[in-house]
N, C-alpha and C. Protein backbone atom coordinates (compact mmCIF):
# COMPACT_ATOMS: atom_id res chain seq x y z
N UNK A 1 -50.53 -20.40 23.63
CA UNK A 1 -51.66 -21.19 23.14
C UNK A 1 -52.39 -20.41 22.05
N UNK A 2 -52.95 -21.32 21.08
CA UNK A 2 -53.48 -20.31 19.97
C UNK A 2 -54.79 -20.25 20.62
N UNK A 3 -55.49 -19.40 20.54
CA UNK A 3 -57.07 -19.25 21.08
C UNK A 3 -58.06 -20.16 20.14
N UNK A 4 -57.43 -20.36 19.34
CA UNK A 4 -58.69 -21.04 18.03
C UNK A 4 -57.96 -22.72 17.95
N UNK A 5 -57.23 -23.12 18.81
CA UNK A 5 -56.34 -24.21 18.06
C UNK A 5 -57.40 -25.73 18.20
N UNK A 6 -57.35 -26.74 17.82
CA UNK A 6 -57.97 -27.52 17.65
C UNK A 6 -57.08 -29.10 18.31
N UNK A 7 -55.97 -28.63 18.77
CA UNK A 7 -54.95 -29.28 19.35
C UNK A 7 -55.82 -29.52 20.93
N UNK A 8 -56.35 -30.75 21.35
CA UNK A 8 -57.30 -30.94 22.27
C UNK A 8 -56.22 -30.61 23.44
N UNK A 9 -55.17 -30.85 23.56
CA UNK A 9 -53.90 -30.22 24.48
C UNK A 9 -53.93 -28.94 24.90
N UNK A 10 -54.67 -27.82 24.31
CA UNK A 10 -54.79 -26.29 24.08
C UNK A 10 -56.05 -26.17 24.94
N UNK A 11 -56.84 -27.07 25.11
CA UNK A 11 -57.92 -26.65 25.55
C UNK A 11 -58.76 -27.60 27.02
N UNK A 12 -59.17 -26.82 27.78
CA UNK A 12 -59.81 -27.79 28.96
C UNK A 12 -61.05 -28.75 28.29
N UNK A 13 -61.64 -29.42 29.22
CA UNK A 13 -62.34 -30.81 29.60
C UNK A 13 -63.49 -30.63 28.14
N UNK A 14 -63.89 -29.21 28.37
CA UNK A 14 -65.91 -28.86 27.69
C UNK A 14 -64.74 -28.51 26.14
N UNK A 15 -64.33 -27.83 26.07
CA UNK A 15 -63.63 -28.03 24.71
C UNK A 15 -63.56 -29.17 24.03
N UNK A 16 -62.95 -29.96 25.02
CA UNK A 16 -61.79 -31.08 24.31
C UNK A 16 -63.48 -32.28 23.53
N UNK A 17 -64.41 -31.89 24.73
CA UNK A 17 -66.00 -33.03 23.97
C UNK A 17 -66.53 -32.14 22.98
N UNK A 18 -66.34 -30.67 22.98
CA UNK A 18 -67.04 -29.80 22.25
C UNK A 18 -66.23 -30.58 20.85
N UNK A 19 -65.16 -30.25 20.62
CA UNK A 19 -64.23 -30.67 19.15
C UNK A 19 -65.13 -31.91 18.56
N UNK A 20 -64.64 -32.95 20.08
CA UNK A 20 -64.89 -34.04 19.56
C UNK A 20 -66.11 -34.68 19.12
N UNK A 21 -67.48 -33.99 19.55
CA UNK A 21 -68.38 -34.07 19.11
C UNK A 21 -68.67 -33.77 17.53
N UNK A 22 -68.36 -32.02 17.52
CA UNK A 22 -68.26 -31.74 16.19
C UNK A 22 -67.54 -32.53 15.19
N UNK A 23 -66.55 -32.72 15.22
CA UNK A 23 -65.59 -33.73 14.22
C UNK A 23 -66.62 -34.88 14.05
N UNK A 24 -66.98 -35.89 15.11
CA UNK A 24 -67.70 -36.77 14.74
C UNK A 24 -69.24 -36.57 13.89
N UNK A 25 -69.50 -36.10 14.36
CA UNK A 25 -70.97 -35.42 13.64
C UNK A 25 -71.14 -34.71 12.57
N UNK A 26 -70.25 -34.02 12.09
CA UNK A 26 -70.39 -33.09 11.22
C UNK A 26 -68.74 -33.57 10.21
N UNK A 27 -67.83 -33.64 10.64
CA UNK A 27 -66.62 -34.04 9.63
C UNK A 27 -66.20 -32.79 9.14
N UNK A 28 -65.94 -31.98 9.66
CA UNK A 28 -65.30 -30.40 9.46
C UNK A 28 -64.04 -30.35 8.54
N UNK A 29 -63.99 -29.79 7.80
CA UNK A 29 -62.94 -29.64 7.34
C UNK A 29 -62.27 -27.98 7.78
N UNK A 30 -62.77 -27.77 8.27
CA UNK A 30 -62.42 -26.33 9.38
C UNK A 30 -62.75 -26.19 10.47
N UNK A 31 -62.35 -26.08 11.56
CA UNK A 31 -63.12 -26.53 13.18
C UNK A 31 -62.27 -25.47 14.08
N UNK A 32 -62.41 -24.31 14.32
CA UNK A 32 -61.67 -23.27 14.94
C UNK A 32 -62.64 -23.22 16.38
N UNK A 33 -62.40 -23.50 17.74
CA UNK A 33 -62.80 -23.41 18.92
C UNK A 33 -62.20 -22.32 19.66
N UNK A 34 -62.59 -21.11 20.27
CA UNK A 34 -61.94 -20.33 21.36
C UNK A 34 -63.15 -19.82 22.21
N UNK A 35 -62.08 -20.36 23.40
CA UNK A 35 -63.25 -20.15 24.88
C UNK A 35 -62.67 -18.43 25.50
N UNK A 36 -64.05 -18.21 25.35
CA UNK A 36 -64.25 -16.79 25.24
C UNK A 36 -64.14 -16.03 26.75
N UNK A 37 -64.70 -17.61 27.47
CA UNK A 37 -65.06 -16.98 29.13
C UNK A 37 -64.30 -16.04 29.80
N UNK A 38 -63.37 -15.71 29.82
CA UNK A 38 -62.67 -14.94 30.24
C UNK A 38 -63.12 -13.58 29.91
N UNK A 39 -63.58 -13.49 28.79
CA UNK A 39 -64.55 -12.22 28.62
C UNK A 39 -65.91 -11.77 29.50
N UNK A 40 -66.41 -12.75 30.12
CA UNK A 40 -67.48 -12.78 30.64
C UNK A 40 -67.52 -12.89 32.18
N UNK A 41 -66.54 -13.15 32.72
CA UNK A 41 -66.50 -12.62 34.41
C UNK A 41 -67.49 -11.51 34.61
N UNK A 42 -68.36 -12.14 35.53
CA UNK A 42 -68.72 -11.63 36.27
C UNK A 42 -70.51 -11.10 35.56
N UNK A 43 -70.36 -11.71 34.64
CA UNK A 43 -71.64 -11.53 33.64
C UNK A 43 -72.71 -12.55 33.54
N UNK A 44 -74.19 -12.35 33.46
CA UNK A 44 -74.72 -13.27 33.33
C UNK A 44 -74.27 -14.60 32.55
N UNK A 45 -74.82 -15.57 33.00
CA UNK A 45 -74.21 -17.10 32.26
C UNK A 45 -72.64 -17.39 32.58
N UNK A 46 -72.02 -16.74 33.33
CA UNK A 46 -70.56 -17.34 33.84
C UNK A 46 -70.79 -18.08 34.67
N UNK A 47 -69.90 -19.12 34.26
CA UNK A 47 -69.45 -20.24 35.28
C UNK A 47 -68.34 -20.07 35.85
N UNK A 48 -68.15 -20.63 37.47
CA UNK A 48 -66.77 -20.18 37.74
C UNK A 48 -65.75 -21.47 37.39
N UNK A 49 -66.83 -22.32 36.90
CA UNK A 49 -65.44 -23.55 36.52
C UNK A 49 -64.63 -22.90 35.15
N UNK A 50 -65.38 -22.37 34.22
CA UNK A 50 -64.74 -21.61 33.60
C UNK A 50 -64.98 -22.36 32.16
N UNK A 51 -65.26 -22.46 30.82
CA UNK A 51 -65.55 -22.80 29.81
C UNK A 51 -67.07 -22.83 29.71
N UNK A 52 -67.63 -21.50 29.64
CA UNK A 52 -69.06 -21.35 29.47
C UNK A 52 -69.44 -20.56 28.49
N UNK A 53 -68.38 -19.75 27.70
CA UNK A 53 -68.40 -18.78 26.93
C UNK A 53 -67.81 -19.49 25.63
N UNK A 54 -68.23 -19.30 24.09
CA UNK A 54 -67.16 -19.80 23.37
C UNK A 54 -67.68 -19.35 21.85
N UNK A 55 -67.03 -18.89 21.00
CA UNK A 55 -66.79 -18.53 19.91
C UNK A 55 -66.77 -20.26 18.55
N UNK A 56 -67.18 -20.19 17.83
CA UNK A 56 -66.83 -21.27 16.67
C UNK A 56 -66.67 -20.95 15.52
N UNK A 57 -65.79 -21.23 14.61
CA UNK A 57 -65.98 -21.39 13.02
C UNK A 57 -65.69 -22.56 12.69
N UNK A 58 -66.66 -22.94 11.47
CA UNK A 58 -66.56 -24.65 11.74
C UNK A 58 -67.15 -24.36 9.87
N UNK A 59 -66.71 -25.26 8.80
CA UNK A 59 -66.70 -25.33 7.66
C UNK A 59 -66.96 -26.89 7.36
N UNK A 60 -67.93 -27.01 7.01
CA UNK A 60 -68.19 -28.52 6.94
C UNK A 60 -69.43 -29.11 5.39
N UNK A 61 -68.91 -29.61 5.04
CA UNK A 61 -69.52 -30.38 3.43
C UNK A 61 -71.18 -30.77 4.05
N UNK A 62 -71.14 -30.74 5.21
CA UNK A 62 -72.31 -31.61 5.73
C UNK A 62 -73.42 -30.34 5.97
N UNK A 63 -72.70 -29.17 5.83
CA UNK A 63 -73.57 -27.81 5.51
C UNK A 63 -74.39 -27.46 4.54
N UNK A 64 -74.35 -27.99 3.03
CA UNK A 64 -74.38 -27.86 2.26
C UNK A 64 -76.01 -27.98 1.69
N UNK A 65 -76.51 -27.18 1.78
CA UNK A 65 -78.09 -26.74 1.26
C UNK A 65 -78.83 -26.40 2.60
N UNK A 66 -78.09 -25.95 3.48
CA UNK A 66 -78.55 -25.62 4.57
C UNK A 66 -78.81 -24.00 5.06
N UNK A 67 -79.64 -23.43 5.25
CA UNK A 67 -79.48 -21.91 5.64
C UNK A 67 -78.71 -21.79 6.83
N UNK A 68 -78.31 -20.60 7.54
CA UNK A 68 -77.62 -20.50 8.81
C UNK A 68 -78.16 -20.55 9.76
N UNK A 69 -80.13 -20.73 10.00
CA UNK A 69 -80.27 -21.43 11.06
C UNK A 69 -80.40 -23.03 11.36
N UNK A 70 -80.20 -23.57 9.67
CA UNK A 70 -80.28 -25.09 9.79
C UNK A 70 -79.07 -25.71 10.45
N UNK A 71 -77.58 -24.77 9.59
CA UNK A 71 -76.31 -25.00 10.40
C UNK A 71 -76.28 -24.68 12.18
N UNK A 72 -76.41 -24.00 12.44
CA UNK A 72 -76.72 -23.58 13.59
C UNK A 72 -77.40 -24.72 15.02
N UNK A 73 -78.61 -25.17 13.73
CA UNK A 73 -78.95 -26.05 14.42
C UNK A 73 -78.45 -27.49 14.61
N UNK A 74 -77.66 -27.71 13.52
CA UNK A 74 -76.77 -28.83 13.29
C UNK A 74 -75.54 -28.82 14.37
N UNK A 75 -75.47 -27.98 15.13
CA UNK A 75 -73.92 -27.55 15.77
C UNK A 75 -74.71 -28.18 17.01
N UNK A 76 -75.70 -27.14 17.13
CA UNK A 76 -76.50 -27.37 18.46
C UNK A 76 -76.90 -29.07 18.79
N UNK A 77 -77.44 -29.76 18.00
CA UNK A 77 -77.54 -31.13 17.77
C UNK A 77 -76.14 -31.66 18.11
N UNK A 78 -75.27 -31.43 17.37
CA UNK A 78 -73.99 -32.37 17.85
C UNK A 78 -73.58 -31.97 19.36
N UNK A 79 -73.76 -31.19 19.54
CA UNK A 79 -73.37 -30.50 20.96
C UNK A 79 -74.25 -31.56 21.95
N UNK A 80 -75.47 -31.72 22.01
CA UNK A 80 -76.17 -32.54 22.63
C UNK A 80 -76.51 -31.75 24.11
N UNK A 81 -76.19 -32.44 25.04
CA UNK A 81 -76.70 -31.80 26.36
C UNK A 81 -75.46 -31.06 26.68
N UNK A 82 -74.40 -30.86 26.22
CA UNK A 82 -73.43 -29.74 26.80
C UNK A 82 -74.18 -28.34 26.56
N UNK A 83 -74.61 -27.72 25.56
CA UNK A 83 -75.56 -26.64 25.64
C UNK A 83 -76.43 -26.77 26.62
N UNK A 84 -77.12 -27.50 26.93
CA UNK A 84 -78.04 -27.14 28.27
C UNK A 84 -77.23 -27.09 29.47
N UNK A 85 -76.07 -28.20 29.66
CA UNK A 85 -75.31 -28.34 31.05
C UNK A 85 -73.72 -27.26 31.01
N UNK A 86 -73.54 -27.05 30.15
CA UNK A 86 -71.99 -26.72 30.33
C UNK A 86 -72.06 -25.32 29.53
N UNK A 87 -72.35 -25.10 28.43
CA UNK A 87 -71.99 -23.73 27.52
C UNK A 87 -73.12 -22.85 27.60
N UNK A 88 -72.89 -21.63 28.30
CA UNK A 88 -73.89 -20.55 27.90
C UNK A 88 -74.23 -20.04 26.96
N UNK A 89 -72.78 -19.67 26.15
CA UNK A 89 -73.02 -19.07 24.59
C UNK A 89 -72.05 -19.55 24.08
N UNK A 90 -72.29 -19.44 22.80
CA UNK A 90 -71.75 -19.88 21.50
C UNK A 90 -71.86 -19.07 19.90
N UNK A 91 -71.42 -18.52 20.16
CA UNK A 91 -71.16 -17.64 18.73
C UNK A 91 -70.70 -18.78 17.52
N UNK A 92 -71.46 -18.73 16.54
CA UNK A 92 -71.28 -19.83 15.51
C UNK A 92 -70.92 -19.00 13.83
N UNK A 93 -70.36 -19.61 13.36
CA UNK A 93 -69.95 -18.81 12.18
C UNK A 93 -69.83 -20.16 11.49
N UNK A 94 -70.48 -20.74 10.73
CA UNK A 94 -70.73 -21.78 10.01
C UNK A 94 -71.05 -21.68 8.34
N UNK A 95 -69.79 -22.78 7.46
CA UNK A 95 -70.07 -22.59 6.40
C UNK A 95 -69.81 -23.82 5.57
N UNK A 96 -69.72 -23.74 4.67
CA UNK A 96 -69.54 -24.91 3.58
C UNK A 96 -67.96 -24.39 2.75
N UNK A 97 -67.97 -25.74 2.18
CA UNK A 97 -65.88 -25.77 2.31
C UNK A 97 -66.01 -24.36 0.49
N UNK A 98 -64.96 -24.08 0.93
CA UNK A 98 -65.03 -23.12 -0.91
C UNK A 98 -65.68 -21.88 -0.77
């Protein structure tokens, strides 16, 4: 499995809404997802269902005059209540296409 793949097949349940949120909301033309949790056993914010940890790079036109906490906050917005219910962290690396 690629760790970053975007192939909703590659990835469990909180992934597969995480993508699909982003795609809808934002229209990425780069959308790299890897669930990190496995790093985090046994650490504050682990879940034992397991997809609580997760890494992003996400490149999207819809970025565009935005600083990196406006993007940031744009991720967080599409995300909706999975950040409060499902993902502890999220490492975001957000940019505009070019």
């Amino acid at each position: 499995m690629n760790a970053a793949s975007t192939d909703p097949r590659d990835h469990g349940p909180v992934a597969r809404e995480m993508i699909a949120r982003l795609t809808a909301a934002l229209r990425p033309t780069r959308l790299e997802l890897e669930d990190q949790s496995r790093h985090h056993v046994g650490h504050a914010g682990h879940d034992p269902r397991g997809e609580s940890h997760f890494g992003l790079v996400i490149e999207s036109p819809a970025f565009a005059g935005m600083n990196r906490v406006q993007r940031q906050r744009a991720v967080y917005s599409a995300l909706g209540e999975l950040m409060d219910e499902r993902v502890h962290a999220l490492t975001i690396k957000a940019s505009v296409p070019g």
